[in-house]
N, C-alpha and C. Protein backbone atom coordinates (compact mmCIF):
# COMPACT_ATOMS: atom_id res chain seq x y z
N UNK A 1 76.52 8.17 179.22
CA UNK A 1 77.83 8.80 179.26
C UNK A 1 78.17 9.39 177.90
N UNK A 2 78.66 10.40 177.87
CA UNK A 2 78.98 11.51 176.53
C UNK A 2 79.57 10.54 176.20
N UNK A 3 80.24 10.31 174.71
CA UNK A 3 81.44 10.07 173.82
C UNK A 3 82.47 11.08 173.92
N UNK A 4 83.35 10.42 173.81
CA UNK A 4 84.50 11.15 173.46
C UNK A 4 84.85 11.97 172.59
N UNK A 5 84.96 13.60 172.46
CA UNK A 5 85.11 13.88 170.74
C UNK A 5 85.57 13.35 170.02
N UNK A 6 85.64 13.47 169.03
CA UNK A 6 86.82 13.39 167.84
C UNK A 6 87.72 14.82 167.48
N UNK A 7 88.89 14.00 167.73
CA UNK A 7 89.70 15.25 167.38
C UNK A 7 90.10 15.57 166.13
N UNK A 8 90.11 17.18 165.80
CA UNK A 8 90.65 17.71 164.49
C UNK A 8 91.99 18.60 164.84
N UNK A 9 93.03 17.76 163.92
CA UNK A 9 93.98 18.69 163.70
C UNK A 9 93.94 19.81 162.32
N UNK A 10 94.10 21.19 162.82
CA UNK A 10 93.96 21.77 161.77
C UNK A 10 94.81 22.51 161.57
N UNK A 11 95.85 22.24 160.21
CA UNK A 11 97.27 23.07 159.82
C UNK A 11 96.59 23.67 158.67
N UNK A 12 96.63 25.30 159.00
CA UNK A 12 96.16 26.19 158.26
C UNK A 12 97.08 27.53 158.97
N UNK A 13 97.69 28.08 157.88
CA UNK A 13 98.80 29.20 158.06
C UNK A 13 97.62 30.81 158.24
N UNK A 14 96.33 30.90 157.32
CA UNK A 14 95.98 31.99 157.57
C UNK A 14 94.70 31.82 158.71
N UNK A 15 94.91 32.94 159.71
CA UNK A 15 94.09 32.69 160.83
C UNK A 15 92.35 33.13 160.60
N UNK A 16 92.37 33.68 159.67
CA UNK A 16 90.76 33.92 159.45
C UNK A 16 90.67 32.59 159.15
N UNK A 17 91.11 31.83 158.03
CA UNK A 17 90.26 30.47 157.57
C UNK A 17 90.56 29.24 158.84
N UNK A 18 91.57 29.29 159.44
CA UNK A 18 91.48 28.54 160.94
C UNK A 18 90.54 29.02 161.24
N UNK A 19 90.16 30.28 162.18
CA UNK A 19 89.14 30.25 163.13
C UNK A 19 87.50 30.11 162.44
N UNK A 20 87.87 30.10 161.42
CA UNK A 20 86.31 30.27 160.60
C UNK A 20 86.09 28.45 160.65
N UNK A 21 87.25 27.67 160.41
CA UNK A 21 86.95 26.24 160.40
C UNK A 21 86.55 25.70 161.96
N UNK A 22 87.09 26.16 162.53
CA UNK A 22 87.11 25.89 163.96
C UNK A 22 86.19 26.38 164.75
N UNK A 23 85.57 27.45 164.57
CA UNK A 23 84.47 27.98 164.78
C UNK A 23 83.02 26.90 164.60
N UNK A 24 83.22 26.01 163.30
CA UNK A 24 82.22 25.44 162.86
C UNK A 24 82.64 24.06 163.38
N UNK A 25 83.86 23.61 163.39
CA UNK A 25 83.92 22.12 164.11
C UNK A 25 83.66 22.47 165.13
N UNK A 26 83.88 23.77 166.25
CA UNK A 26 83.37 23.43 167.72
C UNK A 26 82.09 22.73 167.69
N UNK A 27 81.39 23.88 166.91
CA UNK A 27 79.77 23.76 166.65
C UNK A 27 79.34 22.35 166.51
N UNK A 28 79.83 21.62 165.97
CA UNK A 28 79.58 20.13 165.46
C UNK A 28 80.25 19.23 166.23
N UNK A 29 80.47 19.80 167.81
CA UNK A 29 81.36 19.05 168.76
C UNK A 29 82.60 18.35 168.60
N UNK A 30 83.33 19.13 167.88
CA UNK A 30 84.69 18.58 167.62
C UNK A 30 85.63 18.94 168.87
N UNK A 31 86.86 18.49 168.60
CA UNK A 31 87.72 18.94 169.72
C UNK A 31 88.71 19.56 168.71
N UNK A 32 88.88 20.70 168.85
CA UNK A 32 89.92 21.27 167.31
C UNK A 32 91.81 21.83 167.97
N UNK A 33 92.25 21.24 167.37
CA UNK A 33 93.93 22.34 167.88
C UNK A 33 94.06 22.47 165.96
N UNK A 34 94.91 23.99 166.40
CA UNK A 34 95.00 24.48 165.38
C UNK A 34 96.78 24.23 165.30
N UNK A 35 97.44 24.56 163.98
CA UNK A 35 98.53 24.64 164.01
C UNK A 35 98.92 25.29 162.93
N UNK A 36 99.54 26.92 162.79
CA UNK A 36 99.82 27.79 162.18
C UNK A 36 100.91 27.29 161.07
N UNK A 37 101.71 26.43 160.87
CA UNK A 37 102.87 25.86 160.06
C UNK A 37 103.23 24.49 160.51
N UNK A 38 103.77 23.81 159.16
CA UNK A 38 104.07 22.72 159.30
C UNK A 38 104.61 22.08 160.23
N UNK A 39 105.57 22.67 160.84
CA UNK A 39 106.51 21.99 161.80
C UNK A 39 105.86 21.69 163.00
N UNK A 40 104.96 23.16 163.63
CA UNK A 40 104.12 22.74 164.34
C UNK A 40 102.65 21.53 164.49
N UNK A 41 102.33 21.74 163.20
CA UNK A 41 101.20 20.50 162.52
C UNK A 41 101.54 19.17 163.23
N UNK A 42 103.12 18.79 162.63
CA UNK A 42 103.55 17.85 163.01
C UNK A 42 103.84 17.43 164.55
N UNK A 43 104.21 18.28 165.19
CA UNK A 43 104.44 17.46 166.74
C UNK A 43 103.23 17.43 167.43
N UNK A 44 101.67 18.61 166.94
CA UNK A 44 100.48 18.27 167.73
C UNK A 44 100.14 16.80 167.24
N UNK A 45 100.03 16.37 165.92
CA UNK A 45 99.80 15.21 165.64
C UNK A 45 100.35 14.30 166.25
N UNK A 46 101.61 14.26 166.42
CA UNK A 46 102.49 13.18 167.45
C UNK A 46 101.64 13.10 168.79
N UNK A 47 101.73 14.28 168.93
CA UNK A 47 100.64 14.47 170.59
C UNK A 47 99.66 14.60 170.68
N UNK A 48 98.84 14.70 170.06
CA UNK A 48 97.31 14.66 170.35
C UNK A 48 96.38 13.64 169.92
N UNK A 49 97.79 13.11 168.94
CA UNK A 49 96.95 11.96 168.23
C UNK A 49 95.72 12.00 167.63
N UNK A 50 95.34 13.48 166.92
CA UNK A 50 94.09 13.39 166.54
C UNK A 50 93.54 12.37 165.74
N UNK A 51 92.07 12.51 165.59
CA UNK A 51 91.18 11.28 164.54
C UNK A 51 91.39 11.57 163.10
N UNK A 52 91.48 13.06 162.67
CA UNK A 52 91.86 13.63 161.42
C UNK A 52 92.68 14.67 161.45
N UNK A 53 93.51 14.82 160.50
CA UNK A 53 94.21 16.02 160.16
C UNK A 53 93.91 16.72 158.88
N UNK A 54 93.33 17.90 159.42
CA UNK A 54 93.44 18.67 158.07
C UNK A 54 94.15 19.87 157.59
N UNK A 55 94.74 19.46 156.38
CA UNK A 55 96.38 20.12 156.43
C UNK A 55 96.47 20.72 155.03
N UNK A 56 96.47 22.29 155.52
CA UNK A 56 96.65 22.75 154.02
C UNK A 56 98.52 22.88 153.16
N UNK A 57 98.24 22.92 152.08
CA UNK A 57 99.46 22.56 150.88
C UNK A 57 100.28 23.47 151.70
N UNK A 58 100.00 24.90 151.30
CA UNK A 58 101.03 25.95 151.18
C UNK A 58 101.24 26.60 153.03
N UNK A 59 102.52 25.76 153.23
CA UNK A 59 102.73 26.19 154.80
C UNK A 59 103.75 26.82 155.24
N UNK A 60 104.07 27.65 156.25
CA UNK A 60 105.58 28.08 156.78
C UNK A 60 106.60 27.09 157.21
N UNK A 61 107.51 26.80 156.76
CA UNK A 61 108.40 25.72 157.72
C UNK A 61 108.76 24.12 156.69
N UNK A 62 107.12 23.93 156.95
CA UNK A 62 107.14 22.56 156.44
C UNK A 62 106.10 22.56 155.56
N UNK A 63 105.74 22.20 154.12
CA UNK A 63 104.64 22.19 153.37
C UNK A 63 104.24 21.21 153.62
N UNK A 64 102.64 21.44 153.54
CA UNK A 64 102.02 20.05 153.83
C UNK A 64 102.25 18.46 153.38
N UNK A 65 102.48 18.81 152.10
CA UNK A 65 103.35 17.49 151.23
C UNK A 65 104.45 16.88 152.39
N UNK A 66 105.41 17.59 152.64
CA UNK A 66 106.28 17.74 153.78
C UNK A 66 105.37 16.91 154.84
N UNK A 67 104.49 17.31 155.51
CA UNK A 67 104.19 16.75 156.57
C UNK A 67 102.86 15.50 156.31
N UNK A 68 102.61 15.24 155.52
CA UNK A 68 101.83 14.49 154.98
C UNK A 68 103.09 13.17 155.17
N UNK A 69 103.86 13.50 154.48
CA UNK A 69 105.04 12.59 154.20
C UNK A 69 105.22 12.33 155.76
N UNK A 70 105.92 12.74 156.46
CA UNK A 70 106.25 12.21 157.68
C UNK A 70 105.55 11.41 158.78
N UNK A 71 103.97 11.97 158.49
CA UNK A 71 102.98 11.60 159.00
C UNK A 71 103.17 10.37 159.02
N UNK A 72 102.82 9.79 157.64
CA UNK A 72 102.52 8.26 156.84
C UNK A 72 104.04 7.83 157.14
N UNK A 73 104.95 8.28 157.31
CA UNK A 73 106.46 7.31 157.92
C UNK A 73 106.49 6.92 159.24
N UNK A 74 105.59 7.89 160.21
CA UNK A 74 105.76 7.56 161.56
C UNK A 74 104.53 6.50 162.06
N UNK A 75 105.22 5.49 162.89
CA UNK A 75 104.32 4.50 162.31
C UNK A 75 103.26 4.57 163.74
N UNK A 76 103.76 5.48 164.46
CA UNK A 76 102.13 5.67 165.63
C UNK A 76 101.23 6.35 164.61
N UNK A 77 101.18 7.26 164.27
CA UNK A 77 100.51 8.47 163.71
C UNK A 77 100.05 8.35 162.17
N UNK A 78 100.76 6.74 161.51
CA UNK A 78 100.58 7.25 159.95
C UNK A 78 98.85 6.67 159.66
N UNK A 79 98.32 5.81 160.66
CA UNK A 79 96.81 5.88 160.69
C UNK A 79 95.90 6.76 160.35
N UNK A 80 96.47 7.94 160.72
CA UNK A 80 95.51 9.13 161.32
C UNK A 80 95.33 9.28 159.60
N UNK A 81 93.75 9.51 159.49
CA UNK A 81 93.47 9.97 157.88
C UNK A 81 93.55 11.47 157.81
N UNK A 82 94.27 11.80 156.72
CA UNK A 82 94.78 13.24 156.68
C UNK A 82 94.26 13.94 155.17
N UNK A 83 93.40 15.06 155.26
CA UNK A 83 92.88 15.54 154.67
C UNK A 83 93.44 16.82 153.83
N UNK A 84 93.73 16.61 152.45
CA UNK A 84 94.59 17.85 152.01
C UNK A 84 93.15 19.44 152.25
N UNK A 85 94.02 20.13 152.69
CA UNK A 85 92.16 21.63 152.68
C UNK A 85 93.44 22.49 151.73
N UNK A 86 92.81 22.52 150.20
CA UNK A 86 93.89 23.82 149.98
C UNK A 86 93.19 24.60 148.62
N UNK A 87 93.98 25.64 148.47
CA UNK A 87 93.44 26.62 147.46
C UNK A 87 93.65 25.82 146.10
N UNK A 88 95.49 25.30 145.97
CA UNK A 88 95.71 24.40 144.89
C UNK A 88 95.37 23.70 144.23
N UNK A 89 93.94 23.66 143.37
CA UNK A 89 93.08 22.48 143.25
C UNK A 89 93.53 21.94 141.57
N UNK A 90 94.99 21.56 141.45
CA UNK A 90 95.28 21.06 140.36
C UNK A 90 95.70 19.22 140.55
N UNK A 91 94.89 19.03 139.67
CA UNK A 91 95.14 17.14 139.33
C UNK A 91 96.02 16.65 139.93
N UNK A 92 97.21 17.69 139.47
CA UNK A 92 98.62 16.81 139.78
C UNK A 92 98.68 16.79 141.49
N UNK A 93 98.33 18.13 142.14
CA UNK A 93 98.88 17.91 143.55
C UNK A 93 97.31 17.44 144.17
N UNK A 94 96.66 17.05 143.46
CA UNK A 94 95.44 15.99 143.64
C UNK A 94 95.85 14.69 143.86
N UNK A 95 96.62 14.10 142.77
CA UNK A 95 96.93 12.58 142.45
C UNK A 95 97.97 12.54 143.19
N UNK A 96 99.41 13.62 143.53
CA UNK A 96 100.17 13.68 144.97
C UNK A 96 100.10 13.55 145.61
N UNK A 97 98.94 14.10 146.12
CA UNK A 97 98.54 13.82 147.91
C UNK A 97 97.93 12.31 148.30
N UNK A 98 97.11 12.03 146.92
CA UNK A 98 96.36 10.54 146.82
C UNK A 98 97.38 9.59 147.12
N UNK A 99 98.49 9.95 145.68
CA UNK A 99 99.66 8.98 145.79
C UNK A 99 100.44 8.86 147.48
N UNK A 100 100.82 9.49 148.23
CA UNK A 100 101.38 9.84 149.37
C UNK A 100 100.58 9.62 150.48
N UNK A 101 99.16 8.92 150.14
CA UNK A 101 98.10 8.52 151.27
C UNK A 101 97.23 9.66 151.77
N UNK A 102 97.13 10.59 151.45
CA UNK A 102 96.00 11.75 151.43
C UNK A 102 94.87 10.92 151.87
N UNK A 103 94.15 11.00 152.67
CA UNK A 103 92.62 10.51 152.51
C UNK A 103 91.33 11.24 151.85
N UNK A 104 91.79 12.18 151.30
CA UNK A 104 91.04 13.24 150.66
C UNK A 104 91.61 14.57 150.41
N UNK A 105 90.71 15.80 149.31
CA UNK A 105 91.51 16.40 148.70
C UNK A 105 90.73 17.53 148.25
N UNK A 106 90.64 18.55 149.46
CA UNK A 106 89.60 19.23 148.98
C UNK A 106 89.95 20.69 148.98
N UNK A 107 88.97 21.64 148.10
CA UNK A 107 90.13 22.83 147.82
C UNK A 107 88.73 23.89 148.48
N UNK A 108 89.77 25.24 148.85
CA UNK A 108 88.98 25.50 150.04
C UNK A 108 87.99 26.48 149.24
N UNK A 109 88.05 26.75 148.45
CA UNK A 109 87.21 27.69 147.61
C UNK A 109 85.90 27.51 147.12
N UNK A 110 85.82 25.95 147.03
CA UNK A 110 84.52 25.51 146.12
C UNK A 110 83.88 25.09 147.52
N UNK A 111 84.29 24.83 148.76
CA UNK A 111 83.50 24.15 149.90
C UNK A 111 83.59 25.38 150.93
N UNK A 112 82.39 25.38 151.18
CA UNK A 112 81.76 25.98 152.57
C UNK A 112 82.29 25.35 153.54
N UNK A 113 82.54 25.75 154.23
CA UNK A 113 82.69 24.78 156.10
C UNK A 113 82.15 23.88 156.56
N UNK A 114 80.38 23.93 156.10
CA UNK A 114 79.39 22.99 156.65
C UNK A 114 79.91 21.78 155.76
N UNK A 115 80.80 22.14 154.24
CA UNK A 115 80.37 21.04 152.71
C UNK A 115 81.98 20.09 153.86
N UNK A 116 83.16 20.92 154.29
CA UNK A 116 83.81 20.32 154.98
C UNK A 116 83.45 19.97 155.68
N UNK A 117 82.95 19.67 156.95
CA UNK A 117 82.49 18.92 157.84
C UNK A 117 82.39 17.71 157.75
N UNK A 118 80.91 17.71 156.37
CA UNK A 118 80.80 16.61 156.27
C UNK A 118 81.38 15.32 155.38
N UNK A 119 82.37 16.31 154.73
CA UNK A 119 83.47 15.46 154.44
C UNK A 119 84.39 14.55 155.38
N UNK A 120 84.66 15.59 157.06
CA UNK A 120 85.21 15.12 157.83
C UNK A 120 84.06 13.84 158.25
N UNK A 121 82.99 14.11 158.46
CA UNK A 121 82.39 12.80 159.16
C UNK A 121 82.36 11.48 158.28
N UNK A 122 82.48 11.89 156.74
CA UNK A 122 82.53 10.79 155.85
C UNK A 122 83.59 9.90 156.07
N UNK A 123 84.99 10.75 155.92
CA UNK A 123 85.81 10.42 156.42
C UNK A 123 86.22 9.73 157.63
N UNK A 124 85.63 9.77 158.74
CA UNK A 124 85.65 9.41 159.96
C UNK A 124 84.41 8.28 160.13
N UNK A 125 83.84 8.27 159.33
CA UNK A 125 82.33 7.31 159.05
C UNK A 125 81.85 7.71 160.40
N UNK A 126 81.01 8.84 160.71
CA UNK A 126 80.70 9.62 161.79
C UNK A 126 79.10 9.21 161.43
């Protein structure tokens, strides 16, 4: 009997780097929902309960900090390990996201898709 995917939530505002991520988690049998801005990020997570979220900084609505935060308050959902994906790759909103329960912190410039992935499976001990 198959396994069950693992699901990826992915809050990313520009749609080339969504479908380019998503493109490559299909590939690697993920189950992916995307979510264009924060606000939305947040209620797929409520509902889909994904295995990871990966949630970039700079969002419409709600910044990821923003929803990072709410995540880790709601106490169905604050499990879910949530992955900062962002351009911002400074210390401080490094040691922010850490501080605030980030499970990782990776900036999208220096990683390929494949180098994410397998961050996600590390993460997920896949």
């Amino acid at each position: 009997m198959a396994k069950s995917k693992k699901k990826i939530l992915l809050v990313e505002d520009d749609s080339m780097i969504s479908s380019m991520y998503k493109t490559k988690f299909d590939a690697e049998g993920f189950e992916v929902f995307i979510a264009d801005n924060g606000a939305t990020g947040l209620e797929l997570a409520k509902k889909e309960k994904p295995d990871i979220v990966m949630l970039d900084v700079i969002l419409p609505q709600l910044d990821g900090f923003s929803v990072l935060e709410q995540i880790k308050q709601d106490k169905i959902i604050k499990n879910i390990p949530v992955i900062m994906l962002t351009n911002l790759g400074t210390e401080e909103d490094k040691k922010k996201g850490e501080a605030m329960g980030a499970a990782g912190y990776l900036v999208k410039a220096s990683l390929t898709p494949g180098q994410v992935s397998e961050k996600i499976k590390q993460a997920l001990k896949m």
